[in-house]
N, C-alpha and C. Protein backbone atom coordinates (compact mmCIF):
# COMPACT_ATOMS: atom_id res chain seq x y z
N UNK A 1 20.48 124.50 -50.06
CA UNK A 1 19.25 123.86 -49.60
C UNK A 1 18.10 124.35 -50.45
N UNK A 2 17.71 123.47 -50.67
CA UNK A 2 15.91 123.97 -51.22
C UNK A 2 15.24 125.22 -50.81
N UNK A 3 14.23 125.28 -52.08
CA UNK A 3 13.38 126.21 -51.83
C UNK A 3 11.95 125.39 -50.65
N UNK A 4 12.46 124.28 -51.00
CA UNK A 4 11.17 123.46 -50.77
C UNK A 4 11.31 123.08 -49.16
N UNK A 5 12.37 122.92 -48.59
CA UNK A 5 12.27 122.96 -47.02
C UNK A 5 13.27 121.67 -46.69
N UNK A 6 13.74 120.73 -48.34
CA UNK A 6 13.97 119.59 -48.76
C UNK A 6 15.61 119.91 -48.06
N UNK A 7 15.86 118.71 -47.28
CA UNK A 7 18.05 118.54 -47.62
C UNK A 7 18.42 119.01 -48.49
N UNK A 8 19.31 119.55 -48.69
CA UNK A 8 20.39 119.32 -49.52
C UNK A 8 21.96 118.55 -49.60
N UNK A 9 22.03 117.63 -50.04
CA UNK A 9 23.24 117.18 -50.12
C UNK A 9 24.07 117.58 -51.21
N UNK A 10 25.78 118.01 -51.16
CA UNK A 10 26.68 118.02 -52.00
C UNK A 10 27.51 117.17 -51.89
N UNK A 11 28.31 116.92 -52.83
CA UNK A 11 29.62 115.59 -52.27
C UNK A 11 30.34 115.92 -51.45
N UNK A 12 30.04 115.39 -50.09
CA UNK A 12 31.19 114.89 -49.24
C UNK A 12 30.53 116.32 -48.14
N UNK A 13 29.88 117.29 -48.85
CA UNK A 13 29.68 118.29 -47.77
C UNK A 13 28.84 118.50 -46.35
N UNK A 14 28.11 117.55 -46.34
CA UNK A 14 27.06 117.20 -45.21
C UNK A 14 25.80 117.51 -45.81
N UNK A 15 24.78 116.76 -44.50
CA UNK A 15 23.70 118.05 -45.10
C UNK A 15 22.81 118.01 -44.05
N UNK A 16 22.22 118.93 -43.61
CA UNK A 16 21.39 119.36 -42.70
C UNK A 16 20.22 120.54 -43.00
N UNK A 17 19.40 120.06 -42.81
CA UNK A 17 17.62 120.54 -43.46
C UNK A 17 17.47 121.93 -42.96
N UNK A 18 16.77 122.61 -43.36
CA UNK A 18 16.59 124.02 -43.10
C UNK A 18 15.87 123.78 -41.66
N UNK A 19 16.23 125.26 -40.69
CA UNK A 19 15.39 124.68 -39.54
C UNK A 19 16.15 124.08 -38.60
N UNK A 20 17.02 123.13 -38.86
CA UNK A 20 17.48 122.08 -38.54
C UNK A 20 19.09 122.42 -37.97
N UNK A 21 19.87 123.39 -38.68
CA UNK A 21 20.76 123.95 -37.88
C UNK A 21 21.30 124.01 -36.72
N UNK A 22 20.38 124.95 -36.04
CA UNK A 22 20.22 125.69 -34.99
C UNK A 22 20.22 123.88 -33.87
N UNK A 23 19.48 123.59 -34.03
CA UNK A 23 19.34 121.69 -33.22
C UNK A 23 20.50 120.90 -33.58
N UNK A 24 21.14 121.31 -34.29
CA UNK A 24 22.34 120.17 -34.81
C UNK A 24 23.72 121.41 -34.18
N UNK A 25 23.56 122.85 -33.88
CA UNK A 25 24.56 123.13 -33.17
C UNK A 25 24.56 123.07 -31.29
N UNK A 26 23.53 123.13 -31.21
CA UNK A 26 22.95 122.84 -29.67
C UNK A 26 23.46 121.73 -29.16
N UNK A 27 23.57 120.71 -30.31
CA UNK A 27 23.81 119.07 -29.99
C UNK A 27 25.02 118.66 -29.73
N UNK A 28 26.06 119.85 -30.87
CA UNK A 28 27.00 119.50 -30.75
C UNK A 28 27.83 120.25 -29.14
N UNK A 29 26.52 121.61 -28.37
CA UNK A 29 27.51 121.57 -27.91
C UNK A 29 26.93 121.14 -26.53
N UNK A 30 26.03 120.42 -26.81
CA UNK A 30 25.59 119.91 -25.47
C UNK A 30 26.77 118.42 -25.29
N UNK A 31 27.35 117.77 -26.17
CA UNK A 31 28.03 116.85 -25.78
C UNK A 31 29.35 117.14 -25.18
N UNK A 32 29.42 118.62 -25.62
CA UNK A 32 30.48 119.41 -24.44
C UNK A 32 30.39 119.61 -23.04
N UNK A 33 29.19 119.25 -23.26
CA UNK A 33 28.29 119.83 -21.68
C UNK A 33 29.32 118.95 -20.29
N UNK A 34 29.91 119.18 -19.60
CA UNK A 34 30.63 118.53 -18.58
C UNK A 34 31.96 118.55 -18.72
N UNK A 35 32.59 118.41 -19.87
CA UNK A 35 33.89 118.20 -20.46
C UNK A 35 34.38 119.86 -20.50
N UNK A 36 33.83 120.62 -20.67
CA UNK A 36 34.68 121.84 -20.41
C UNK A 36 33.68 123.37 -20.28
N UNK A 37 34.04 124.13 -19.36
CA UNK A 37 33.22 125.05 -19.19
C UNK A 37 32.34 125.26 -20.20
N UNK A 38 30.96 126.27 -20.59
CA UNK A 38 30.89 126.21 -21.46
C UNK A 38 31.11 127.81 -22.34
N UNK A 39 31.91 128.57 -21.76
CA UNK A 39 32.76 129.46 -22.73
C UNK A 39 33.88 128.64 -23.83
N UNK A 40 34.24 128.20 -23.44
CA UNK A 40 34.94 127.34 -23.90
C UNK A 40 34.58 126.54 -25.68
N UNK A 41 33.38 126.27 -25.06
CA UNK A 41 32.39 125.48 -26.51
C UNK A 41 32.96 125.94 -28.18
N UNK A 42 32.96 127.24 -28.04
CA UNK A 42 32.53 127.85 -28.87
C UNK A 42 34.44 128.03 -29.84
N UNK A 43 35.05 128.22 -29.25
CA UNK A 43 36.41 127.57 -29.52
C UNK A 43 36.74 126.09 -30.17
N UNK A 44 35.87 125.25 -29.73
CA UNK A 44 36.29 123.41 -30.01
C UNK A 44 35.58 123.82 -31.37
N UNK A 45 34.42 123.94 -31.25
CA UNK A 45 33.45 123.67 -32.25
C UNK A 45 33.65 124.79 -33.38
N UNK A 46 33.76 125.93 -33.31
CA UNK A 46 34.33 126.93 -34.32
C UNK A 46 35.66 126.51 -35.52
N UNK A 47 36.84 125.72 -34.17
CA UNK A 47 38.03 125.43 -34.73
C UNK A 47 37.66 124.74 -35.59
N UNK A 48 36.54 123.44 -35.21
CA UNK A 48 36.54 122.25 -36.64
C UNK A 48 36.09 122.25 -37.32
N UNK A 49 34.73 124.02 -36.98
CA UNK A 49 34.12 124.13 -38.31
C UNK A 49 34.97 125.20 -39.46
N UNK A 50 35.59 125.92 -39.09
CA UNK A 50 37.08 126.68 -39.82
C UNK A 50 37.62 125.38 -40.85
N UNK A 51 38.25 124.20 -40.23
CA UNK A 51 38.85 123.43 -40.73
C UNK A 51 37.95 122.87 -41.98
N UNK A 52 36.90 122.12 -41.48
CA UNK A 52 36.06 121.65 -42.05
C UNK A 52 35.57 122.36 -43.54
N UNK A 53 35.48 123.62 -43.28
CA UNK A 53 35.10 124.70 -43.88
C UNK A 53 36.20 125.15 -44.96
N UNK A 54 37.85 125.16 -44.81
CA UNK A 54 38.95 124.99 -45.20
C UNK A 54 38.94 124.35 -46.64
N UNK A 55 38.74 122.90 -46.02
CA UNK A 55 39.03 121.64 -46.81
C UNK A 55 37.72 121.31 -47.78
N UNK A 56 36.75 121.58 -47.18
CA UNK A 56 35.66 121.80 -48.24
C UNK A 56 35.93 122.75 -49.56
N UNK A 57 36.35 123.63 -48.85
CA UNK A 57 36.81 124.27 -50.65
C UNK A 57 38.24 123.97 -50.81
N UNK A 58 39.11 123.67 -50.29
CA UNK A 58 39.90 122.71 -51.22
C UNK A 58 40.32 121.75 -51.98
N UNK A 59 39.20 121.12 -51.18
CA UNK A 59 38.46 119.71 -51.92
C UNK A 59 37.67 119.92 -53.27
N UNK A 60 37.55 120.95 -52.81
CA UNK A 60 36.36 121.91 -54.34
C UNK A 60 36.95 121.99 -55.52
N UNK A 61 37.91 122.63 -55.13
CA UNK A 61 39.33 122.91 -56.04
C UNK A 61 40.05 121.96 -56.93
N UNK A 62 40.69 120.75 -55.73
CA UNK A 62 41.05 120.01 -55.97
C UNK A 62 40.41 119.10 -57.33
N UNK A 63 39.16 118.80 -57.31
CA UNK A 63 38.31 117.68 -58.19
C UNK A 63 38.43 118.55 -59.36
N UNK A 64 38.48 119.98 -59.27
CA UNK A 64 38.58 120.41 -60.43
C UNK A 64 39.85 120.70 -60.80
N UNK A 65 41.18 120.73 -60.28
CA UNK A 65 42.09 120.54 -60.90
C UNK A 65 42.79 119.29 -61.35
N UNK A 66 42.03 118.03 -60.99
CA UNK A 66 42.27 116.89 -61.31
C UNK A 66 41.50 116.76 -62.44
N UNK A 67 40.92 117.53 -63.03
CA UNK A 67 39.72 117.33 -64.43
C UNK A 67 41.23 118.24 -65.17
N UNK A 68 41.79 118.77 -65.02
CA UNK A 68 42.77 119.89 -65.50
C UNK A 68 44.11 119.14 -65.98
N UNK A 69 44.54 118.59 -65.47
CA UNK A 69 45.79 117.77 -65.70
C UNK A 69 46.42 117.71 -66.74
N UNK A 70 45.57 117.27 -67.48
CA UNK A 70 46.21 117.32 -69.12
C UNK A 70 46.51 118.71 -69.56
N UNK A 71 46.27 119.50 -69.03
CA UNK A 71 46.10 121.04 -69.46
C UNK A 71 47.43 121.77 -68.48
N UNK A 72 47.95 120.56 -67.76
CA UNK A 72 49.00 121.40 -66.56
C UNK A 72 48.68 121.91 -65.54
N UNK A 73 47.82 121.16 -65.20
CA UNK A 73 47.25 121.79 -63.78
C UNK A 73 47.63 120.59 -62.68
N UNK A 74 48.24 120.90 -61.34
CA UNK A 74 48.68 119.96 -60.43
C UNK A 74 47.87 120.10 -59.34
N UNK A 75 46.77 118.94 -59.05
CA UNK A 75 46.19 119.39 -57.89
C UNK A 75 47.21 119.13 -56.28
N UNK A 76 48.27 118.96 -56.50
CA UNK A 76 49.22 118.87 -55.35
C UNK A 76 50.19 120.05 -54.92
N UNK A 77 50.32 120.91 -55.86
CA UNK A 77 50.68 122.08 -55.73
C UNK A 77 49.95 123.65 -55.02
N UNK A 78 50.24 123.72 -54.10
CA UNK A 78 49.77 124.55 -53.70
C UNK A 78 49.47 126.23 -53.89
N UNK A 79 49.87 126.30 -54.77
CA UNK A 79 49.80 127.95 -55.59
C UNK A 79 49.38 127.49 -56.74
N UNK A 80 48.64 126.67 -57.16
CA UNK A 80 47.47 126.46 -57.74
C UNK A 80 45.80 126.98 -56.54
N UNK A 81 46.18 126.91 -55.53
CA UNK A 81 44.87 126.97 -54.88
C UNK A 81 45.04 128.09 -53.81
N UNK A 82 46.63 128.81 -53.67
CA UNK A 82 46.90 130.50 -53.42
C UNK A 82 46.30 131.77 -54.36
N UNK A 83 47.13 131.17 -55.90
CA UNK A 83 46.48 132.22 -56.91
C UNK A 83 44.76 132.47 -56.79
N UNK A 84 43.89 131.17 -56.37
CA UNK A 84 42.38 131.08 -56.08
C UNK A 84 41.91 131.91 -54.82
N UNK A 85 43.35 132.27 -54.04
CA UNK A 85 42.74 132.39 -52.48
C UNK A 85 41.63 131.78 -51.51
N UNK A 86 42.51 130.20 -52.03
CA UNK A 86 42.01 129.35 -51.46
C UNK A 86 43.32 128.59 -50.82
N UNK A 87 42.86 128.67 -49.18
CA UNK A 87 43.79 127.74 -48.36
C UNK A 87 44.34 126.83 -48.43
N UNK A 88 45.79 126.41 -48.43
CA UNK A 88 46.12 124.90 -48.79
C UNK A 88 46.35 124.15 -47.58
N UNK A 89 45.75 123.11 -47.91
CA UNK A 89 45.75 121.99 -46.55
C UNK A 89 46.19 120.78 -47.03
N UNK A 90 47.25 120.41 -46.51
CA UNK A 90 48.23 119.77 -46.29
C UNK A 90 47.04 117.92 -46.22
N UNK A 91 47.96 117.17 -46.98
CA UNK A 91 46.85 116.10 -46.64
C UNK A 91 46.50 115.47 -45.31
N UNK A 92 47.12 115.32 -44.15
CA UNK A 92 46.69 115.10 -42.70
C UNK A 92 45.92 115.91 -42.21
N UNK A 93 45.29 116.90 -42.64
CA UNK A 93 44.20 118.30 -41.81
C UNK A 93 43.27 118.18 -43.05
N UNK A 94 43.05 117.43 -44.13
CA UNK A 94 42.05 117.35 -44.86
C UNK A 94 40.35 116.20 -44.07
N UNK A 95 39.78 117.44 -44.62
CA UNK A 95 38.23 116.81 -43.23
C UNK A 95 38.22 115.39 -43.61
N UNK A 96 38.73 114.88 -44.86
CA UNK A 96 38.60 113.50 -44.42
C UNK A 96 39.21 112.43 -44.26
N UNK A 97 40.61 112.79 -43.59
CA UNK A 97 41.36 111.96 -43.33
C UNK A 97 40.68 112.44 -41.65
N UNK A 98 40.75 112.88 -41.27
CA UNK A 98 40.39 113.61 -39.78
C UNK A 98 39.10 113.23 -39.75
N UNK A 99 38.01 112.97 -40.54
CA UNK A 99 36.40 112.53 -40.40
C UNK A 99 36.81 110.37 -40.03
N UNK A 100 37.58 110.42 -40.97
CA UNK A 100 38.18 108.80 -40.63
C UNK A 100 38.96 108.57 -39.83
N UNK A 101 39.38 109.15 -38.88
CA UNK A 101 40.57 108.73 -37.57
C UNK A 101 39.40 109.17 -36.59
N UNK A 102 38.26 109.90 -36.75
CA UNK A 102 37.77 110.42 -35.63
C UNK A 102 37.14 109.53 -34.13
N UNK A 103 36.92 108.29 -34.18
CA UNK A 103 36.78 107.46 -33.40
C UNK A 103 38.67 107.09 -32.92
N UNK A 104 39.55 107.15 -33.12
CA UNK A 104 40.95 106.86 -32.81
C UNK A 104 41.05 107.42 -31.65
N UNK A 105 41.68 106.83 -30.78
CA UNK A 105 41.89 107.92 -29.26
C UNK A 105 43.07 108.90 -29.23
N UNK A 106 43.88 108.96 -30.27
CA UNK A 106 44.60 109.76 -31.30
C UNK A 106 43.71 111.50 -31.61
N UNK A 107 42.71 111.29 -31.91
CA UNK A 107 42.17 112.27 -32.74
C UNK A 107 42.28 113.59 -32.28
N UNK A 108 42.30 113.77 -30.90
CA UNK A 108 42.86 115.57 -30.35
C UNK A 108 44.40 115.56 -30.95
N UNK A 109 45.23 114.80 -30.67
CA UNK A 109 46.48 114.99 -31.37
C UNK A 109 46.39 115.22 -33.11
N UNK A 110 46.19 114.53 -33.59
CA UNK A 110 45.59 114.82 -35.14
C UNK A 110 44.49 115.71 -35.32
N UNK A 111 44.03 116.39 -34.61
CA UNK A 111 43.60 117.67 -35.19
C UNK A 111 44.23 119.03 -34.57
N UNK A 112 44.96 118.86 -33.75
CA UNK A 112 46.12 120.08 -33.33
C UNK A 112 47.55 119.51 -34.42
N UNK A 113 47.47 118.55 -34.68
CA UNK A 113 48.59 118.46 -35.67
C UNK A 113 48.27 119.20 -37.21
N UNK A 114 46.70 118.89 -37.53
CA UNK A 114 45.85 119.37 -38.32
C UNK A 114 46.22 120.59 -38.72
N UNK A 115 45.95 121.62 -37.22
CA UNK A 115 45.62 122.79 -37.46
C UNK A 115 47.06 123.27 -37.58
N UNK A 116 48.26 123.08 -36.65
CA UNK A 116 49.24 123.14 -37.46
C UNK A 116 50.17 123.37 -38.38
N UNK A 117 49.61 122.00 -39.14
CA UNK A 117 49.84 121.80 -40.51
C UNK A 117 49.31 123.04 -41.17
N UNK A 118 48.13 123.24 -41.01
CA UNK A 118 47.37 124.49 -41.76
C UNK A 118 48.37 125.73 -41.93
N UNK A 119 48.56 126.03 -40.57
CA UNK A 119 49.46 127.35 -40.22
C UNK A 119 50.60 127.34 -40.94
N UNK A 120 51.45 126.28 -40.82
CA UNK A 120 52.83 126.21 -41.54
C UNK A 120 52.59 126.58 -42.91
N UNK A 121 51.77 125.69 -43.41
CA UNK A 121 51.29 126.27 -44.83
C UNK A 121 50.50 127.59 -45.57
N UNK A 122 50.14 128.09 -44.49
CA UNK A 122 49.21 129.28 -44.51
C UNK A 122 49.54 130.49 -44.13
N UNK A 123 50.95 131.29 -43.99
CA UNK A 123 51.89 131.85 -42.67
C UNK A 123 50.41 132.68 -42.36
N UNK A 124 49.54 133.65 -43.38
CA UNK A 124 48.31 134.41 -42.43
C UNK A 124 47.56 133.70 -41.44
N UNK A 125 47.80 132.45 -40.91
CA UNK A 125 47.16 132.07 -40.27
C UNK A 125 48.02 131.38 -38.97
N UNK A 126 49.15 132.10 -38.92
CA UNK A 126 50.08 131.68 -38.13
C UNK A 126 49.44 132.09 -36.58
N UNK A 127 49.73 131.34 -35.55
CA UNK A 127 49.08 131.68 -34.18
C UNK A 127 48.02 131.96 -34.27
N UNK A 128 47.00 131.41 -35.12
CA UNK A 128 45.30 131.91 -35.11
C UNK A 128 44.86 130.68 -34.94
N UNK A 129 44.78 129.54 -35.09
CA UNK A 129 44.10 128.52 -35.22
C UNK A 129 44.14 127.45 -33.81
N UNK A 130 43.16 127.39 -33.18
CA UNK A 130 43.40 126.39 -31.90
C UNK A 130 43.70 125.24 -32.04
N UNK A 131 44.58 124.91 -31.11
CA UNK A 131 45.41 123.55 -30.78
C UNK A 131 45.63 123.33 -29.34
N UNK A 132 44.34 122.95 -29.20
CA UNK A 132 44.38 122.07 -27.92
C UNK A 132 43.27 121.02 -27.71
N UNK A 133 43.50 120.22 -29.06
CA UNK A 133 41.97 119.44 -28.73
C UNK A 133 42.41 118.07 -27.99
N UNK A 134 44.05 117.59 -28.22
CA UNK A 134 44.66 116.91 -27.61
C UNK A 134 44.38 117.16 -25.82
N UNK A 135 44.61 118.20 -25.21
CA UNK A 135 44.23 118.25 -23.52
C UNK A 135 43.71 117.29 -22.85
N UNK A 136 43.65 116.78 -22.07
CA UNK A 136 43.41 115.32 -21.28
C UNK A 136 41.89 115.55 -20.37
N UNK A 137 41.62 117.08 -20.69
CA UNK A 137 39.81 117.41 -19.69
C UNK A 137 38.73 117.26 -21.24
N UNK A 138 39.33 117.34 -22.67
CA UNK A 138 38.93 117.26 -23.60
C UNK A 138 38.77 115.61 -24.32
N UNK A 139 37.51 115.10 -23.42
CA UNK A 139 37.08 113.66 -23.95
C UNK A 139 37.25 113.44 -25.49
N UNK A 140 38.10 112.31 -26.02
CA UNK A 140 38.44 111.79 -27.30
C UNK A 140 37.34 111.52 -27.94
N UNK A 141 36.37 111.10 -27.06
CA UNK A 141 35.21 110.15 -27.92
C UNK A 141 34.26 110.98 -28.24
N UNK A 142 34.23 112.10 -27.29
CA UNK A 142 33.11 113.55 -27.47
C UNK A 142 33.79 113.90 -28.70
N UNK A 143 35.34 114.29 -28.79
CA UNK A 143 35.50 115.22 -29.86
C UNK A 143 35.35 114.18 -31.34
N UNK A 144 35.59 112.83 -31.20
CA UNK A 144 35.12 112.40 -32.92
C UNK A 144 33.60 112.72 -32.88
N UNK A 145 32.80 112.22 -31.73
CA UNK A 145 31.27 112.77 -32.06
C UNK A 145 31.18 113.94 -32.46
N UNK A 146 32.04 115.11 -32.27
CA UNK A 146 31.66 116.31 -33.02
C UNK A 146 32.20 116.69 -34.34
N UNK A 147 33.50 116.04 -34.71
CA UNK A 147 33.51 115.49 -35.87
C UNK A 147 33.09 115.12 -36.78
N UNK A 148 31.83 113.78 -36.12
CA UNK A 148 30.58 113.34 -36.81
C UNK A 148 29.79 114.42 -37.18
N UNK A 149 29.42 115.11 -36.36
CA UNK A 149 28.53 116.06 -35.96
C UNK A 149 28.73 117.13 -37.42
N UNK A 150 29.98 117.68 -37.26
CA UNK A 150 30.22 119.02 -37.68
C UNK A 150 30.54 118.79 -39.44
N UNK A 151 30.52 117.05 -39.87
CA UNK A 151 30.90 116.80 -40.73
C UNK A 151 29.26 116.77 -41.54
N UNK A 152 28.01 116.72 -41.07
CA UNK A 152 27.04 117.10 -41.39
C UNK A 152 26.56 118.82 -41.90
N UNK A 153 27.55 119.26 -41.34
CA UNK A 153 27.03 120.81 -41.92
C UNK A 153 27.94 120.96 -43.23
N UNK A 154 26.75 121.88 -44.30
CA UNK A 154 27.14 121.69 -45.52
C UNK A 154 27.91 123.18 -45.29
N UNK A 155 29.14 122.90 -46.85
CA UNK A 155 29.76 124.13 -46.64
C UNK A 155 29.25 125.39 -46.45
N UNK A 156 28.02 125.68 -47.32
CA UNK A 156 27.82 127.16 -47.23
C UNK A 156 27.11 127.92 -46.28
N UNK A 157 26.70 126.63 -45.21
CA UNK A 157 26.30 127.07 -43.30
C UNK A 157 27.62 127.00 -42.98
N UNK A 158 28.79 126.09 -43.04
CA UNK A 158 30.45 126.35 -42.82
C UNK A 158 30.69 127.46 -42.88
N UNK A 159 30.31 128.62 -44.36
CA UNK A 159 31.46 129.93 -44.42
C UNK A 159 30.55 130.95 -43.54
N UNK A 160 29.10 130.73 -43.25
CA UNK A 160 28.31 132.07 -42.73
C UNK A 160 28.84 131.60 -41.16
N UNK A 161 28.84 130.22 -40.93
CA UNK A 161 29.41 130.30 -39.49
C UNK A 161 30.50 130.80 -38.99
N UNK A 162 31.59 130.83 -40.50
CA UNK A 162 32.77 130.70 -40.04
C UNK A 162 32.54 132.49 -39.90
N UNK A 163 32.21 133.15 -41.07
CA UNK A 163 32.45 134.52 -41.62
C UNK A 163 31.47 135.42 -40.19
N UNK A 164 30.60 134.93 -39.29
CA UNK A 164 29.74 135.20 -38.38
C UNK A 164 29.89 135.10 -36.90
N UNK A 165 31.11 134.09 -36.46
CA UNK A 165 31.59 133.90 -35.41
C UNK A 165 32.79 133.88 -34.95
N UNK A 166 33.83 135.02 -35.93
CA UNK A 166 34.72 135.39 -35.20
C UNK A 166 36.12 134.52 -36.22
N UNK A 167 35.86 133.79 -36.86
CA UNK A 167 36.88 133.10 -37.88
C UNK A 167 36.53 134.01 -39.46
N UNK A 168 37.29 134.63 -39.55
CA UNK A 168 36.91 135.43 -40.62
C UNK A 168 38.30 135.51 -40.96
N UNK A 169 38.86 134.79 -41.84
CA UNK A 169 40.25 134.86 -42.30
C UNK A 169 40.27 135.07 -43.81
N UNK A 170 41.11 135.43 -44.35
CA UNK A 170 41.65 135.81 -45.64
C UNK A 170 42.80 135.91 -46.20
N UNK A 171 42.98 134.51 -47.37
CA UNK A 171 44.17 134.75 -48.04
C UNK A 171 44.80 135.44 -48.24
N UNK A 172 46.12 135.90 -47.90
CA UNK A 172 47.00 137.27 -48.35
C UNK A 172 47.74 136.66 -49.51
């Protein structure tokens, strides 16, 4: 973000104005508000910003190992983006196949399939990642709105959230 107080947008990363944060996490978890205690909140919304946060730098990765190709670089291979200690995510848990199903009444199932996917591929992240956005007290249409929502925060409010609230993981 600016020095100037200005957005910042990156590709594909969101963007949300300085200031502006703090009102855009309130929002997201006020649409929680009814749908599940609100200890709870902080679990839904953490999980998709982890994910979100994930795939943003693999996506990072990715564009640049697709500039690589000719040189032998596979952006489909995943120890291309281990040796980086960077997470590999499987293409169904990438934020934007999951930012585009998010209106689907599907979408708690596809993002516990998501997270998942992550784990299988990730063993350090085996039994860490929540999967229960599928649950039937967990409104479908709330969770693509936070989807929407969470797909506005740019990565580098993603890693202080992630690295600040308890998701603090690391490639082994």
């Amino acid at each position: 973000m600016s020095a100037q107080g200005k957005t910042t947008k990156t590709a594909g990363n969101g963007n949300v104005a300085p200031g502006r944060l703090e009102a855009e996490l309130w929002r997201t978890a006020d649409a929680l508000r009814g749908s599940m205690d609100a200890a709870e909140y902080k679990h839904v919304v953490l999980g998709l910003i982890f994910l979100k946060y994930i795939s943003d730098a693999f996506e990072e990765k990715y564009a640049e190992l697709e500039t690589e190709i000719s040189q032998g670089a596979d952006p489909e291979d995943p120890d291309e983006y281990r040796a980086e200690g960077i997470f590999w995510v499987p293409p169904e848990a990438r934020w934007s196949h999951l930012k585009a199903q998010a209106r689907q009444p599907t979408i708690g199932t596809l993002v516990d399939d998501a997270m998942a996917g992550v784990e299988q591929d990730n063993p350090s992240l085996n039994g860490v990642l929540p999967r229960d956005y599928a649950r039937p007290a967990l409104d479908k249409q709330v969770l693509g709105g936070l989807i929407d929502r969470v797909s506005n925060i740019a990565n580098p409010v993603c890693r202080f959230l992630v690295q600040t609230h308890g998701f603090v993981y690391h490639q082994r």
